[in-house]
N, C-alpha and C. Protein backbone atom coordinates (compact mmCIF):
# COMPACT_ATOMS: atom_id res chain seq x y z
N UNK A 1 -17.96 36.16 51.37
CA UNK A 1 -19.22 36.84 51.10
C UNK A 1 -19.32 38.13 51.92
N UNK A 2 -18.80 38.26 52.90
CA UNK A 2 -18.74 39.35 53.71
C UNK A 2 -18.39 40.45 53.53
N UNK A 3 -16.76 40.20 52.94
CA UNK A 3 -15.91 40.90 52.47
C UNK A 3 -17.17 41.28 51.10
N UNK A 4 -17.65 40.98 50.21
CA UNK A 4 -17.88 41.64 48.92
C UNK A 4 -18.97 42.61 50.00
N UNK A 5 -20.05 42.28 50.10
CA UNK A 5 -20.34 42.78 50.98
C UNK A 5 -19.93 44.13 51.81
N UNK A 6 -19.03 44.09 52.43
CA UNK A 6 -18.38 45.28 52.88
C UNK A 6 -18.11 46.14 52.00
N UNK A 7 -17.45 45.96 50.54
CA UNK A 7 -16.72 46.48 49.49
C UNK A 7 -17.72 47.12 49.03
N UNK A 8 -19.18 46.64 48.82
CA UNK A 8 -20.31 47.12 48.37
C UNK A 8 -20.80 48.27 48.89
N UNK A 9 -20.86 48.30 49.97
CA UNK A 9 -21.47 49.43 50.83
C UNK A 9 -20.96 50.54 51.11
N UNK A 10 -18.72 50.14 51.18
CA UNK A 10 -17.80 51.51 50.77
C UNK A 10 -18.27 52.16 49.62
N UNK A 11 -17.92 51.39 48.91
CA UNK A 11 -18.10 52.30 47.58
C UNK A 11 -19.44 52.79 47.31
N UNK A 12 -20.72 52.19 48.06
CA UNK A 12 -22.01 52.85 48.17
C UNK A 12 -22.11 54.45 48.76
N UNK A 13 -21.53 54.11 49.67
CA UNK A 13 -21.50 55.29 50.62
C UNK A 13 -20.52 56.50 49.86
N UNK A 14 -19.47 55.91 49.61
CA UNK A 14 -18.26 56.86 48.61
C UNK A 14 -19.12 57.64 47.80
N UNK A 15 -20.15 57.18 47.04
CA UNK A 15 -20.43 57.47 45.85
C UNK A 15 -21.44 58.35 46.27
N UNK A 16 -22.20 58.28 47.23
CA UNK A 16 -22.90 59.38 47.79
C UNK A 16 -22.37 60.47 49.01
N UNK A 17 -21.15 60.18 49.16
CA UNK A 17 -20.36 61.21 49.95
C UNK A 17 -19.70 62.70 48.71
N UNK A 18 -19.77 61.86 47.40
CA UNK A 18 -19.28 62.55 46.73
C UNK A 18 -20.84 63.53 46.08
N UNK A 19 -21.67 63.34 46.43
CA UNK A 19 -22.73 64.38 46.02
C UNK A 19 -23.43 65.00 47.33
N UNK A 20 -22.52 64.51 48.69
CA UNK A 20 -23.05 65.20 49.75
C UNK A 20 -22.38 66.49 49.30
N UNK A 21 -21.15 66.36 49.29
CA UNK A 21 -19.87 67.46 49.21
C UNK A 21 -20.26 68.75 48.44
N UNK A 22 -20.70 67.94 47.24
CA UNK A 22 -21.07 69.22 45.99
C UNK A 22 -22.36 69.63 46.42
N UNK A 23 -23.28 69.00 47.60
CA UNK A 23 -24.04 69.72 47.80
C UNK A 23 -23.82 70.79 48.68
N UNK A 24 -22.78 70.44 49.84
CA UNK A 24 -22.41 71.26 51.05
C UNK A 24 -21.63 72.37 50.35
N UNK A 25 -20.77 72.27 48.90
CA UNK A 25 -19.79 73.43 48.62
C UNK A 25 -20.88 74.40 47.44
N UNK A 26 -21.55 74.11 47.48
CA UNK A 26 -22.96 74.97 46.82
C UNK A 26 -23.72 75.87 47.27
N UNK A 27 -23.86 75.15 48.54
CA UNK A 27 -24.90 76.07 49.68
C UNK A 27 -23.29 76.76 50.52
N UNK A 28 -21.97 76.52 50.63
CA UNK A 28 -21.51 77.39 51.36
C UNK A 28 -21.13 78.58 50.79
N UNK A 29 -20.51 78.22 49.17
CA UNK A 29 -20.62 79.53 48.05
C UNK A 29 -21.65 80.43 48.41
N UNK A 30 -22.94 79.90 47.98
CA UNK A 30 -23.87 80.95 48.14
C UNK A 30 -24.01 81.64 49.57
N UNK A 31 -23.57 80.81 50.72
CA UNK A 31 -23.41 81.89 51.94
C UNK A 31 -22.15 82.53 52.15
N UNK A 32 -21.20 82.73 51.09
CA UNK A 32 -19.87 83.51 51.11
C UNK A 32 -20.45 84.50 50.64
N UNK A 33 -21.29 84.36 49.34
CA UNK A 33 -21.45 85.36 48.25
C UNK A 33 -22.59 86.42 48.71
N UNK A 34 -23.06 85.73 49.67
CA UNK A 34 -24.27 87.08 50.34
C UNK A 34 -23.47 87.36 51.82
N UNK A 35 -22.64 86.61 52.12
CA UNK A 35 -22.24 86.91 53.48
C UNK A 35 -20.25 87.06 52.97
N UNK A 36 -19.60 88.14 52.50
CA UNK A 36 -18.33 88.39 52.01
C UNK A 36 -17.84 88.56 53.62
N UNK A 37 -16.38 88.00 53.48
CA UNK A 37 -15.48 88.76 54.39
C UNK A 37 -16.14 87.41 55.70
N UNK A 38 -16.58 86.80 55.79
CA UNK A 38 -16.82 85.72 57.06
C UNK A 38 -16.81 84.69 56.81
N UNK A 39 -16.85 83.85 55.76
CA UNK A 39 -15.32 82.73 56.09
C UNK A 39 -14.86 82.54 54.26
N UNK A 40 -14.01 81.92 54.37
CA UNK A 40 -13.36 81.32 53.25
C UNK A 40 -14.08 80.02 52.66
N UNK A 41 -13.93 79.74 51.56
CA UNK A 41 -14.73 78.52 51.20
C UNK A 41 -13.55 77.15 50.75
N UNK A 42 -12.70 77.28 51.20
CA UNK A 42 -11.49 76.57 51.37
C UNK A 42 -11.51 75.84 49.74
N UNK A 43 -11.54 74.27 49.98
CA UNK A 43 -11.22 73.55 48.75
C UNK A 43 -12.71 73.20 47.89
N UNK A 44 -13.94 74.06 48.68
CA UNK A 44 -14.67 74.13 47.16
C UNK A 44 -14.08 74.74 45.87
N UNK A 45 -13.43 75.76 46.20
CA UNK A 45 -13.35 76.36 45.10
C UNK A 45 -11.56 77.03 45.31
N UNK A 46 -10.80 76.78 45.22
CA UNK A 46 -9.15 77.24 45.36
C UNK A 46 -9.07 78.55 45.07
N UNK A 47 -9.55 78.91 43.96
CA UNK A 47 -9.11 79.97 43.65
C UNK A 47 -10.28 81.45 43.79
N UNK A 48 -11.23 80.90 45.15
CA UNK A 48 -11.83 82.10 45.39
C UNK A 48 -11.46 83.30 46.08
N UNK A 49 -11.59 84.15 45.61
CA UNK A 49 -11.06 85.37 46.69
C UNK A 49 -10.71 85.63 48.00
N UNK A 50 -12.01 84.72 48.54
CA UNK A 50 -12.16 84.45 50.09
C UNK A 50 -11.11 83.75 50.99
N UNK A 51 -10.25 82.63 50.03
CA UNK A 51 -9.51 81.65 50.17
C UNK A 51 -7.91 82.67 50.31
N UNK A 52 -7.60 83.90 49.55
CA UNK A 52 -6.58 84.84 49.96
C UNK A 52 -5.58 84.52 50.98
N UNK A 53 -6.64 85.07 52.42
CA UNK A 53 -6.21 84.93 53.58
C UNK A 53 -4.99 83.82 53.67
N UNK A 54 -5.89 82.27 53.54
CA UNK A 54 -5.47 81.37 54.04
C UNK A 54 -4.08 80.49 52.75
N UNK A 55 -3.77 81.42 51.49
CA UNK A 55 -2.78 80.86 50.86
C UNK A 55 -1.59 81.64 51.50
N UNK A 56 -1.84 82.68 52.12
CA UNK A 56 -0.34 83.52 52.94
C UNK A 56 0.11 83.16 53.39
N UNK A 57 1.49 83.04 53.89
CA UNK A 57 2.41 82.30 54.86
C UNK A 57 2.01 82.86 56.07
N UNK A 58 1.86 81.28 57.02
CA UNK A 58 1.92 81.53 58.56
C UNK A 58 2.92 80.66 58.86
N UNK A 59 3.84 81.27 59.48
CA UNK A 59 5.04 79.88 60.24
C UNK A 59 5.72 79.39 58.57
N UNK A 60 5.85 80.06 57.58
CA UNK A 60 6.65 79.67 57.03
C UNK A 60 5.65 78.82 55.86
N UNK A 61 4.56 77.94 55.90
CA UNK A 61 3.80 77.76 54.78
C UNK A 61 2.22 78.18 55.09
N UNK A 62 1.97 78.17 53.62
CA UNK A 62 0.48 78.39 53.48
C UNK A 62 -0.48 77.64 54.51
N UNK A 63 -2.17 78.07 54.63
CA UNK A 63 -2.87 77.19 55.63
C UNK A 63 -3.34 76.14 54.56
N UNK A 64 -3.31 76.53 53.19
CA UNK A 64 -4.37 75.54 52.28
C UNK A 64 -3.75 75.69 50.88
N UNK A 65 -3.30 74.52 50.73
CA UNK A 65 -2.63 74.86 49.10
C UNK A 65 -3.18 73.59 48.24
N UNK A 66 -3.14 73.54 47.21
CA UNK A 66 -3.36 73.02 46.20
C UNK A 66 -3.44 71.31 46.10
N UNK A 67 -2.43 70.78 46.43
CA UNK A 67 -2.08 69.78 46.47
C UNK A 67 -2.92 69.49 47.25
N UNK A 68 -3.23 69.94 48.78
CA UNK A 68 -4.61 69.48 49.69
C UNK A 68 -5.95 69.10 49.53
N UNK A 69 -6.31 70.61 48.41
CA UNK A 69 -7.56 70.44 47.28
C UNK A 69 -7.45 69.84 46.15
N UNK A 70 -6.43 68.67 45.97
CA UNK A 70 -6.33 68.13 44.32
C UNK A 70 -6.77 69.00 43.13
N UNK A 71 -6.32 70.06 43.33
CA UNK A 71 -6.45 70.74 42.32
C UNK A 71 -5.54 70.40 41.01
């Protein structure tokens, strides 16, 4: 009983971690898009402009590629 229990409350929490996220990569867009050039918006969005920087090689690979963001 415990165990279901436990299982219940992961996947409770999962399921609202996943609309924390889209809330946090919403509000950070919109502070890229009035605030350009001060940070990157990493794996909200892969293929934003901002994100540039960090697909360049340092030491030989990228800081943030694709596979990281399940893209």
């Amino acid at each position: 009983m415990k165990f279901i229990f436990i299982l219940f409350l992961f996947f409770f929490s999962a399921a609202h971690a996943n609309d924390d996220y889209k809330t946090f990569c919403k509000t950070l867009l919109d502070f890229v898009k009035e605030n350009p050039g001060g940070l990157s918006v990493g794996c909200c969005d892969y293929d934003h402009p901002s994100n540039d920087i960090l697909k360049e090689d340092y030491n030989g690979e990228p800081l943030i590629t694709k596979e990281e963001c399940h893209v």
